[in-house]
PDB file of N, CA and C in Angstrom:
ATOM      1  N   UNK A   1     126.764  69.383 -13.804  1.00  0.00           N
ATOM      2  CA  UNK A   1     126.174  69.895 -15.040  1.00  0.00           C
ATOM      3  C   UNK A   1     126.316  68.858 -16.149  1.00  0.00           C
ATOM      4  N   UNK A   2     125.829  68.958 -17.295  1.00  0.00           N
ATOM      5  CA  UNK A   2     125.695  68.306 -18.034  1.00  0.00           C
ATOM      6  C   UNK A   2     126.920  67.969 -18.783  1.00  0.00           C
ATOM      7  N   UNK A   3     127.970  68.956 -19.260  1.00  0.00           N
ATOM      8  CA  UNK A   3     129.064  69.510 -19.465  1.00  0.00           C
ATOM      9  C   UNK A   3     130.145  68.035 -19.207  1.00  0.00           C
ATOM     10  N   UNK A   4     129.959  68.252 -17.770  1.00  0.00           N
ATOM     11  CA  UNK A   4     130.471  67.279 -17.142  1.00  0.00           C
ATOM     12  C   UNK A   4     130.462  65.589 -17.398  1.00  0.00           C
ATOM     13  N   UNK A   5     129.286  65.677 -17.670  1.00  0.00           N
ATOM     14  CA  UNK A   5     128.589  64.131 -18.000  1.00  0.00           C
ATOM     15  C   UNK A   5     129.077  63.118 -19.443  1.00  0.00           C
ATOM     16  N   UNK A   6     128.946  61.808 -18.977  1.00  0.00           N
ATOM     17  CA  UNK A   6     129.364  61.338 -20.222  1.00  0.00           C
ATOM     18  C   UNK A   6     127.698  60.427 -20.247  1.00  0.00           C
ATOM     19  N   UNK A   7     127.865  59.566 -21.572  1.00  0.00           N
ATOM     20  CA  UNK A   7     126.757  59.426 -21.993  1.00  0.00           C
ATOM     21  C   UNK A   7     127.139  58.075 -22.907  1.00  0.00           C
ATOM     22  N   UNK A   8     126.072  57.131 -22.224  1.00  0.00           N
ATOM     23  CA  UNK A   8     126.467  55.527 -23.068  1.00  0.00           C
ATOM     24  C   UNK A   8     124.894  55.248 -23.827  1.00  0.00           C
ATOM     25  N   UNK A   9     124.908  55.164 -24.556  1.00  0.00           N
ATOM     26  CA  UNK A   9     123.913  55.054 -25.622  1.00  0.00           C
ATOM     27  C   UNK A   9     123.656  53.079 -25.751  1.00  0.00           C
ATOM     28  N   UNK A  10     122.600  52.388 -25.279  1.00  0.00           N
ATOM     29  CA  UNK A  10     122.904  51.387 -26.067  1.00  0.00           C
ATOM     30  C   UNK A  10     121.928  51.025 -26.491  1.00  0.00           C
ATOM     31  N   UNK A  11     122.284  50.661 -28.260  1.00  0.00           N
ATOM     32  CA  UNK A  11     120.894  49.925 -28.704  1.00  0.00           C
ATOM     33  C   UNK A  11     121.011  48.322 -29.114  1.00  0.00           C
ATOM     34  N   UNK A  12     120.013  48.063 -28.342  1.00  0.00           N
ATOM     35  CA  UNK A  12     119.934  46.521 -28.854  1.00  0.00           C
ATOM     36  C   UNK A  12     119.212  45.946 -30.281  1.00  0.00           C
ATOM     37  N   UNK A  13     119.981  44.615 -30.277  1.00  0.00           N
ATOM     38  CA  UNK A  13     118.879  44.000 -31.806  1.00  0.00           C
ATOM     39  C   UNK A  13     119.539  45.246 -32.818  1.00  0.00           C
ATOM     40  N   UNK A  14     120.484  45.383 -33.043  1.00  0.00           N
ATOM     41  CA  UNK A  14     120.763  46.236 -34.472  1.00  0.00           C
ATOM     42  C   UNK A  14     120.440  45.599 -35.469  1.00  0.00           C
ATOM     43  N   UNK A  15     120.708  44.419 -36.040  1.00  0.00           N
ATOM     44  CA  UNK A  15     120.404  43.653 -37.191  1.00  0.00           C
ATOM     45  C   UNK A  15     119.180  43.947 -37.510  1.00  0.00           C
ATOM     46  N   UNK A  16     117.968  44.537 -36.971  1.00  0.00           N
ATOM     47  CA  UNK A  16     116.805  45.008 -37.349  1.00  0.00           C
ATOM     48  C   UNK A  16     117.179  46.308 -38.288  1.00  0.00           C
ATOM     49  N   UNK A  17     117.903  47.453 -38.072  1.00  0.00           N
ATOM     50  CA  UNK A  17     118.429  48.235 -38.675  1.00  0.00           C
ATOM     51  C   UNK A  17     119.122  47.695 -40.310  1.00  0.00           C
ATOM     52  N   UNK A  18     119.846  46.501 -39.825  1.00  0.00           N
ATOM     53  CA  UNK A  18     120.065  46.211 -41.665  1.00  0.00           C
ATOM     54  C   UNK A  18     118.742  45.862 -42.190  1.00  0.00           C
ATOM     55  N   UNK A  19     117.797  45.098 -41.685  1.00  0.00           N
ATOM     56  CA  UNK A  19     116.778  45.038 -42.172  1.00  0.00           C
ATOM     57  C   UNK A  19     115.620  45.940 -42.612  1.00  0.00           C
ATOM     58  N   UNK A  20     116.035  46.584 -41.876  1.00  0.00           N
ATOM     59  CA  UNK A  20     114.805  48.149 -42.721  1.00  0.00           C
ATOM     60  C   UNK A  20     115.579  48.862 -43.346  1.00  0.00           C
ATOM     61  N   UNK A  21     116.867  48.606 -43.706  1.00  0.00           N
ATOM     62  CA  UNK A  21     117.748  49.364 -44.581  1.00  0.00           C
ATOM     63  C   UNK A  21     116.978  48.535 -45.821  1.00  0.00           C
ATOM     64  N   UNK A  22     117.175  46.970 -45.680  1.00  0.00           N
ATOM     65  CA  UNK A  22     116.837  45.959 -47.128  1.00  0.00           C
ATOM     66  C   UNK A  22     116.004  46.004 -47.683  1.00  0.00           C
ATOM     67  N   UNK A  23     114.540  46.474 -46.291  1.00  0.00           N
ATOM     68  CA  UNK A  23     112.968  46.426 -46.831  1.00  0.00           C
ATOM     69  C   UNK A  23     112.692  47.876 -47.000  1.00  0.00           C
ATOM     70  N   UNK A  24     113.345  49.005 -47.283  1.00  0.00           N
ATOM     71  CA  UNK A  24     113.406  50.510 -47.543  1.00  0.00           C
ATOM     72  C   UNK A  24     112.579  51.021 -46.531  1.00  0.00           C
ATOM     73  N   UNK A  25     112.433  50.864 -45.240  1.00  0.00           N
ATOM     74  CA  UNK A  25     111.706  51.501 -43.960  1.00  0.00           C
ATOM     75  C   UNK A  25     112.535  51.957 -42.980  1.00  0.00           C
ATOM     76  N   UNK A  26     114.244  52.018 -43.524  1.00  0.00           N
ATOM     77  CA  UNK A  26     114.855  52.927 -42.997  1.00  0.00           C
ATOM     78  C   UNK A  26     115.768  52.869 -43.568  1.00  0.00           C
ATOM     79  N   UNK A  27     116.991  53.756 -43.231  1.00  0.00           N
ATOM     80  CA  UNK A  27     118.402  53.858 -44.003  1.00  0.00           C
ATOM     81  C   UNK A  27     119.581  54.212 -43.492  1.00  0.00           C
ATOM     82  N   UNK A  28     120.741  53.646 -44.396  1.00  0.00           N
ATOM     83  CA  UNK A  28     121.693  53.728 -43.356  1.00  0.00           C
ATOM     84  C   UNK A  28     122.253  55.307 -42.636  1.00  0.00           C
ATOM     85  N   UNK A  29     121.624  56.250 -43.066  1.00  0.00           N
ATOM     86  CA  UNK A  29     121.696  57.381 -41.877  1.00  0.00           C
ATOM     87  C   UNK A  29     122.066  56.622 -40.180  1.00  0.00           C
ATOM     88  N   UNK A  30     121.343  55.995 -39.763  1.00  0.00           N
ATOM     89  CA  UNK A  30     122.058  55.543 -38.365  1.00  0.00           C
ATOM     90  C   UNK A  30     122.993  55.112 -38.289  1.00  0.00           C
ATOM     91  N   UNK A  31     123.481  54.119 -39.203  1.00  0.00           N
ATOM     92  CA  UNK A  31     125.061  53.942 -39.279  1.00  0.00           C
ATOM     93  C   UNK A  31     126.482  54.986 -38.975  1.00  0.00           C
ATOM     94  N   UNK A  32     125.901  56.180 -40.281  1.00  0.00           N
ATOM     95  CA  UNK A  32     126.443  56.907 -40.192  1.00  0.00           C
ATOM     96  C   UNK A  32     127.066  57.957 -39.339  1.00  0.00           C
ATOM     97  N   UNK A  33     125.517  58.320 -38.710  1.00  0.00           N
ATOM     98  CA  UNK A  33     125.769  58.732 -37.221  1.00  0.00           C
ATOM     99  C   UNK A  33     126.476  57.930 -36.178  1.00  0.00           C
ATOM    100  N   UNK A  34     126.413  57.011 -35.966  1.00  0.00           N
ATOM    101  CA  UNK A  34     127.294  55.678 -35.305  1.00  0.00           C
ATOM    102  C   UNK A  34     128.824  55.751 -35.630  1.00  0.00           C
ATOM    103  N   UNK A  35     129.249  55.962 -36.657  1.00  0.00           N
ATOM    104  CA  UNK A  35     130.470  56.545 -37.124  1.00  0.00           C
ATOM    105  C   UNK A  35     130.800  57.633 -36.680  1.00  0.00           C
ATOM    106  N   UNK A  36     130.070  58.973 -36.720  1.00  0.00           N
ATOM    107  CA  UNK A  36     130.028  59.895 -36.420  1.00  0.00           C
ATOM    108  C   UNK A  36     130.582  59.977 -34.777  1.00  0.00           C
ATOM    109  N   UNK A  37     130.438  59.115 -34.265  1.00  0.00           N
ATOM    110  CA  UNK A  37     130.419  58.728 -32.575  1.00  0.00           C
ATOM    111  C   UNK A  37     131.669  59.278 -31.817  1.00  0.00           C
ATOM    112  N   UNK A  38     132.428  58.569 -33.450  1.00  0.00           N
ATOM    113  CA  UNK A  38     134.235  58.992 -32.987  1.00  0.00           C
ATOM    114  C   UNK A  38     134.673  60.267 -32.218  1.00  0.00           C
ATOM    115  N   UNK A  39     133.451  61.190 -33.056  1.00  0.00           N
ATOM    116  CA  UNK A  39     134.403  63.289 -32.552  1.00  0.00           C
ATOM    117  C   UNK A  39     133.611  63.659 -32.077  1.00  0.00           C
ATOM    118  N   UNK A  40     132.282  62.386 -31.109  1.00  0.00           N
ATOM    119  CA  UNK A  40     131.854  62.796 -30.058  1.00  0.00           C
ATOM    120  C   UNK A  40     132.269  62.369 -28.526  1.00  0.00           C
ATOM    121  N   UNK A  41     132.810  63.390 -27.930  1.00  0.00           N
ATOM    122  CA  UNK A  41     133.818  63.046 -27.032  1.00  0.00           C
ATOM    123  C   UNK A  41     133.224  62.477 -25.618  1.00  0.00           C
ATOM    124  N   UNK A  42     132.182  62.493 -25.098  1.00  0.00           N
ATOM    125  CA  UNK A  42     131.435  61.979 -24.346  1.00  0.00           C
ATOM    126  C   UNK A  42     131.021  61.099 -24.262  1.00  0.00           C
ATOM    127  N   UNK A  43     130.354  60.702 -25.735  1.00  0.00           N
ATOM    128  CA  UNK A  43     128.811  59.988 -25.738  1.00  0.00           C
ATOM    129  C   UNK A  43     129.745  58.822 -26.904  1.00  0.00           C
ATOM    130  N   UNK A  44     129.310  57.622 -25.848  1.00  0.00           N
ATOM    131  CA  UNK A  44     129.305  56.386 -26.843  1.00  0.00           C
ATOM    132  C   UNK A  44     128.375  55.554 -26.719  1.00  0.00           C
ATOM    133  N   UNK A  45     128.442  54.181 -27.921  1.00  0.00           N
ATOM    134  CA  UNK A  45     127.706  54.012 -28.442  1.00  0.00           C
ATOM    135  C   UNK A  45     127.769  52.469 -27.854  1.00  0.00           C
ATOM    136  N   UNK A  46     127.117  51.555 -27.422  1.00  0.00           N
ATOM    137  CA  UNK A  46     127.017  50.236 -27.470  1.00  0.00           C
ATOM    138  C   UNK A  46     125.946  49.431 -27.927  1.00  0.00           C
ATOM    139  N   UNK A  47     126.418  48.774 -29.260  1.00  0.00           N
ATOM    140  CA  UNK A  47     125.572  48.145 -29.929  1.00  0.00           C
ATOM    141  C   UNK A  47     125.392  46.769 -30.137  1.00  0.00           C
ATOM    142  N   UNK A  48     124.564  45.982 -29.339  1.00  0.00           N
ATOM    143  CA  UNK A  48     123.695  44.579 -29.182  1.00  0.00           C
ATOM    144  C   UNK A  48     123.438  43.623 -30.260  1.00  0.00           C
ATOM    145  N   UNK A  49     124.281  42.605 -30.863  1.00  0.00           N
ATOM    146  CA  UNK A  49     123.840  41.489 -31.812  1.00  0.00           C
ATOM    147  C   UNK A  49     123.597  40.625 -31.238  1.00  0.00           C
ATOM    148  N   UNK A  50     123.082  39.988 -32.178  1.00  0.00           N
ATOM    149  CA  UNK A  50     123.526  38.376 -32.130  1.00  0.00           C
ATOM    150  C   UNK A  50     124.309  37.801 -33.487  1.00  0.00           C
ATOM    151  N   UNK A  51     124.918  38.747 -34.236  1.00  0.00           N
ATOM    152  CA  UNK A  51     125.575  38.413 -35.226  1.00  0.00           C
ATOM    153  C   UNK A  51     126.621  39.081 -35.235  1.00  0.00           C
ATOM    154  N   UNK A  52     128.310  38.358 -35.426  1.00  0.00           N
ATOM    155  CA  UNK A  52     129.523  39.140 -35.501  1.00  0.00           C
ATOM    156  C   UNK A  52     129.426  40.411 -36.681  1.00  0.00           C
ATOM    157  N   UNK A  53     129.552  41.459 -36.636  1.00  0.00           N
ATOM    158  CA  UNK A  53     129.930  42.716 -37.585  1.00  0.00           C
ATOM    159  C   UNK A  53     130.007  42.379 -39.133  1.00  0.00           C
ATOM    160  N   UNK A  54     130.510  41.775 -39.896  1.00  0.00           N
ATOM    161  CA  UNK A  54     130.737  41.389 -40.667  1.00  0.00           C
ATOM    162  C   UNK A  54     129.091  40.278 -41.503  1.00  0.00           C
ATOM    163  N   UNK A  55     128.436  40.241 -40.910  1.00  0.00           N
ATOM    164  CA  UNK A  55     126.979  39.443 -40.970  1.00  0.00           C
ATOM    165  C   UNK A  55     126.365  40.070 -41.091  1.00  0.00           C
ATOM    166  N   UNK A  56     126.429  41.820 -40.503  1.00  0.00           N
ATOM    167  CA  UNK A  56     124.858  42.349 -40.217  1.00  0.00           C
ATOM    168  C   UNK A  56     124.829  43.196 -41.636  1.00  0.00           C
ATOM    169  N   UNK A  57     125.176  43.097 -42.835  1.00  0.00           N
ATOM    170  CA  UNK A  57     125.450  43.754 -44.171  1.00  0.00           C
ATOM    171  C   UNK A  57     126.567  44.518 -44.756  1.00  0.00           C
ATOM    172  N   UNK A  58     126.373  44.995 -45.546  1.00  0.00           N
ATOM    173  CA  UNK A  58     127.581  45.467 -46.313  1.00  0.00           C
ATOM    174  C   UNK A  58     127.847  47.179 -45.971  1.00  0.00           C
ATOM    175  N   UNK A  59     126.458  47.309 -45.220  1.00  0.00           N
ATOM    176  CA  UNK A  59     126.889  48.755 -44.767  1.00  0.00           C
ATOM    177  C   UNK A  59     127.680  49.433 -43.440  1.00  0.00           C
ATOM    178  N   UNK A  60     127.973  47.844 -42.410  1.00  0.00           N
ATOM    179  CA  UNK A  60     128.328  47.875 -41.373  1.00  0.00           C
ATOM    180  C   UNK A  60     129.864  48.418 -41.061  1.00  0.00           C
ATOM    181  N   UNK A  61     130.531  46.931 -41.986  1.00  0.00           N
ATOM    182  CA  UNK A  61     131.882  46.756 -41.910  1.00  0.00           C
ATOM    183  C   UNK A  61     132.611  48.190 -42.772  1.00  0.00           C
ATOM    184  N   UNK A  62     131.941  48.895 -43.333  1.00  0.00           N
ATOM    185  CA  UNK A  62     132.720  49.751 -44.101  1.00  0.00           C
ATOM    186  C   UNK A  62     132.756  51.055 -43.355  1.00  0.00           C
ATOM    187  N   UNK A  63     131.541  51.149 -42.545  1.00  0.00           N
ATOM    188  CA  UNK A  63     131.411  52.558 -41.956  1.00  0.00           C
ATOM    189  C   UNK A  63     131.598  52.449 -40.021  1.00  0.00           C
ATOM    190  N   UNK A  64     132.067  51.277 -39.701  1.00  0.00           N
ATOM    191  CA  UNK A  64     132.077  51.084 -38.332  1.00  0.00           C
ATOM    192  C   UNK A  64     133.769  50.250 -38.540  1.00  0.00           C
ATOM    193  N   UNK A  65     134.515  50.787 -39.103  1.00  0.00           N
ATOM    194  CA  UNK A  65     136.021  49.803 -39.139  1.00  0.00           C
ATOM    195  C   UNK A  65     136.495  50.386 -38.004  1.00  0.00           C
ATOM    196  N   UNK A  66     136.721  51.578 -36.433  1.00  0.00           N
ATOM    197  CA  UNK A  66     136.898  51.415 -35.591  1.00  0.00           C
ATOM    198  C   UNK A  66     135.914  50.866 -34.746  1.00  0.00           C
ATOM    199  N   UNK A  67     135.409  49.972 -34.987  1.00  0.00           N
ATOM    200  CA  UNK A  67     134.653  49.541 -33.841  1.00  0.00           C
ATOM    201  C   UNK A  67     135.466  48.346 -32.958  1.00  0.00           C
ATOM    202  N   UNK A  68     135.029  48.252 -32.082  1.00  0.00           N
ATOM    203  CA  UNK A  68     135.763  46.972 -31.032  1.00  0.00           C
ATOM    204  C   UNK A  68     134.532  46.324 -31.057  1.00  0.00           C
ATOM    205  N   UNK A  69     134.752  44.735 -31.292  1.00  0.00           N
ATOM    206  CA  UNK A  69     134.344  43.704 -30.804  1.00  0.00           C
ATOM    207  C   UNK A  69     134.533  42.604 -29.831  1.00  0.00           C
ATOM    208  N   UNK A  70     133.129  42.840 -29.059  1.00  0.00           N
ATOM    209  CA  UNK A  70     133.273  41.454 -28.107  1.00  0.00           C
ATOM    210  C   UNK A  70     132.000  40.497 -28.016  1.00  0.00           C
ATOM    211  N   UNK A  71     132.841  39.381 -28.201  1.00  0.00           N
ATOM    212  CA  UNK A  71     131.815  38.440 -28.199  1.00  0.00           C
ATOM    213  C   UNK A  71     131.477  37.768 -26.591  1.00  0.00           C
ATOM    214  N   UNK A  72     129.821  37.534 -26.507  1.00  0.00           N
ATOM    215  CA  UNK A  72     129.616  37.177 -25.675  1.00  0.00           C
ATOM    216  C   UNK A  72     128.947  35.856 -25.470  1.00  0.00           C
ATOM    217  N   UNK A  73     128.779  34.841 -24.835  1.00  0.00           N
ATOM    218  CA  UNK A  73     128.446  33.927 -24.457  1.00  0.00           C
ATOM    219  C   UNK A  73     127.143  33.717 -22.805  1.00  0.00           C
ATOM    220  N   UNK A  74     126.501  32.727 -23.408  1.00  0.00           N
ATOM    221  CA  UNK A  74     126.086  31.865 -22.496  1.00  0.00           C
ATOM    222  C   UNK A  74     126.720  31.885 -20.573  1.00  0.00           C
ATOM    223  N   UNK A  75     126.603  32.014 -19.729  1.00  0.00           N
ATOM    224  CA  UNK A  75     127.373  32.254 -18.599  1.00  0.00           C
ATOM    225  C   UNK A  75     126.950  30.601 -18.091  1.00  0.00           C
ATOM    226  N   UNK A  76     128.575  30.143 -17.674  1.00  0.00           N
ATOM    227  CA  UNK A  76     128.137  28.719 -17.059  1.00  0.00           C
ATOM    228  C   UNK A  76     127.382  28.948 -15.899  1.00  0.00           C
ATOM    229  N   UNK A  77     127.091  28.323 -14.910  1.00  0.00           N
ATOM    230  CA  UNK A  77     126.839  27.804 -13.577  1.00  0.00           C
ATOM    231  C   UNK A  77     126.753  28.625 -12.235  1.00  0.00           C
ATOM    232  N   UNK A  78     128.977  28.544 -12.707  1.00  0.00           N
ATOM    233  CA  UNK A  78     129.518  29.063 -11.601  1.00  0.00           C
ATOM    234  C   UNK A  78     129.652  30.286 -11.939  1.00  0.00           C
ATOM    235  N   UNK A  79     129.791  30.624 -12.894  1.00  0.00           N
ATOM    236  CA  UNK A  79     130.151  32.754 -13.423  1.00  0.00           C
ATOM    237  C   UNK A  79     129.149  33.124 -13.229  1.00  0.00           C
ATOM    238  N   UNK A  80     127.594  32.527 -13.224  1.00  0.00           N
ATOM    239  CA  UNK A  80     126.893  33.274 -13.113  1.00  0.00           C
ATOM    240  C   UNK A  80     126.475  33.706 -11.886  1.00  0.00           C
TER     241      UNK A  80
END
């Protein structure tokens, strides 16, 4: 059942999101909900840059301070 189920959400390219926050064609409502993520006990959230947290605006770092970061790289040769 559903009950049962957990649930990984991921959106890529967020930095588009600060950007329609800047050009008023959207707002930080998604953030918020993204915060919101915490006292949802199932369902998380994985969210896709290319810019560390702290880059993608001023609405990030204030409303996502549990977030975990990992940075990713290029895969050499042999890892890949």
């Amino acid at each position: 059942s559903l009950i049962d189920r957990r649930v990984l959400v991921i959106a890529d390219e967020v930095e588009r999101v600060q950007d329609g926050i800047d050009q008023s064609w959207c707002s930080s409502d998604f953030i918020d909900f993204l915060r919101a993520g915490d006292s949802l006990k199932r369902i998380r959230f994985l969210l896709l840059t290319a810019y560390p947290l702290h880059r993608l605006g001023r609405y990030w770092g204030d409303r996502l301070i549990s977030a975990t970061v990992r940075g990713l790289s290029y895969l050499d040769e042999t890892s890949a």
